[in-house]
Protein backbone atom coordinates (compact mmCIF):
# COMPACT_ATOMS: atom_id res chain seq x y z
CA UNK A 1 7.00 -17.47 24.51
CA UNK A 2 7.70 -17.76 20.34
CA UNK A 3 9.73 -14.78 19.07
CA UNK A 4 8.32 -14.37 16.02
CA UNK A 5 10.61 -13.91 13.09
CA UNK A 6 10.32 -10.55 10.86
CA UNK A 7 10.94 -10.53 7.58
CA UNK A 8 12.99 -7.61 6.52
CA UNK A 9 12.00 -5.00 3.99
CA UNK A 10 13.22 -2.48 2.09
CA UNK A 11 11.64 1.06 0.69
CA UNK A 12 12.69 3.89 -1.60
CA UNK A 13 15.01 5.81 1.07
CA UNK A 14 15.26 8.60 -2.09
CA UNK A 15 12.10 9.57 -2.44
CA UNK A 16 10.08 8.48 0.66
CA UNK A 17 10.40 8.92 4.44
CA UNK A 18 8.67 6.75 7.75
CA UNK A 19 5.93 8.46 9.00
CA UNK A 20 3.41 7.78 11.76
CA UNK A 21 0.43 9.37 11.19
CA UNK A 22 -1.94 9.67 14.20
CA UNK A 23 -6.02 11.01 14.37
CA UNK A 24 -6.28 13.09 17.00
CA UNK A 25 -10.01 12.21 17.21
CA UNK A 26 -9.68 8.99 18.33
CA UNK A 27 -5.55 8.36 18.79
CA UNK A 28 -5.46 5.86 15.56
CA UNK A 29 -1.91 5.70 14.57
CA UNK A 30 -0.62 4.32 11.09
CA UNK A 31 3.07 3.37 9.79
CA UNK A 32 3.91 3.82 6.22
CA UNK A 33 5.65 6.31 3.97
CA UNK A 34 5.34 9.56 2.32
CA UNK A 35 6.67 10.42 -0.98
CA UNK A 36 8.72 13.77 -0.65
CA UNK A 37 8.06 14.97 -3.85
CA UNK A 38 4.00 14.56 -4.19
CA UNK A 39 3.07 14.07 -0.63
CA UNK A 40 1.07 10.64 -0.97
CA UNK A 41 1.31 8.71 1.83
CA UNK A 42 1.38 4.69 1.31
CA UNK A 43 -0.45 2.81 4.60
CA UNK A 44 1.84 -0.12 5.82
CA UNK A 45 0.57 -1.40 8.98
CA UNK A 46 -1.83 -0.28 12.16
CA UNK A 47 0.13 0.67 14.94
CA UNK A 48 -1.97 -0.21 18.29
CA UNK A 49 1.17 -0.70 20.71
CA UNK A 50 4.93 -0.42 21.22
CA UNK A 51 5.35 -3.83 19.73
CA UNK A 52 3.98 -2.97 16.44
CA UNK A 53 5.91 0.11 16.63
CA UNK A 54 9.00 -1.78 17.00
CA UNK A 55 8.05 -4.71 14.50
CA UNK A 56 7.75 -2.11 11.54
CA UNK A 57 10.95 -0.19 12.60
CA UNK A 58 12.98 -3.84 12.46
CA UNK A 59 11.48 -4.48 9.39
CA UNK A 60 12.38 -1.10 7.36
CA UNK A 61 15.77 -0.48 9.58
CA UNK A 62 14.60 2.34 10.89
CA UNK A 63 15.86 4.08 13.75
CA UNK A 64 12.68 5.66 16.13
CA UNK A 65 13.98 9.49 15.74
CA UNK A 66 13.68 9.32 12.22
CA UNK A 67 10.24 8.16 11.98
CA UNK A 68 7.89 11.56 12.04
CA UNK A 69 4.33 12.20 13.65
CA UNK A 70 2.05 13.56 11.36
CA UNK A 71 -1.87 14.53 12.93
């Protein structure tokens, strides 16, 4: 029906990458980022389903292949 509008974002491309990381217990997945140089990883959203997926990609400009899987 609505389409609803994203706001875009932006993230330190330097020093952090888009990772998923995903529980293998129970298949949990969560978008954010990981600092290269001290390995913290900053939550940004649940992912439960392709759309959410897509919605955070849209928002950082990221392209799918350079989004990693972490367990």
């Amino acid at each position: 029906m609505f389409k609803r509008k994203i706001e875009r974002a932006d993230y330190d491309r330097v020093n952090k990458r888009p990772v998923i990381r995903a529980s293998i217990c129970n298949g949990e997945q969560v978008a954010g980022f990981k600092d290269i140089r001290t390995g913290k990883f900053s939550e940004v959203m649940l992912i439960r389903n392709e759309g959410d997926l897509a919605e955070f990609l849209e928002r950082y400009g990221i392209a799918k292949e350079d989004v990693k899987k972490e367990y």
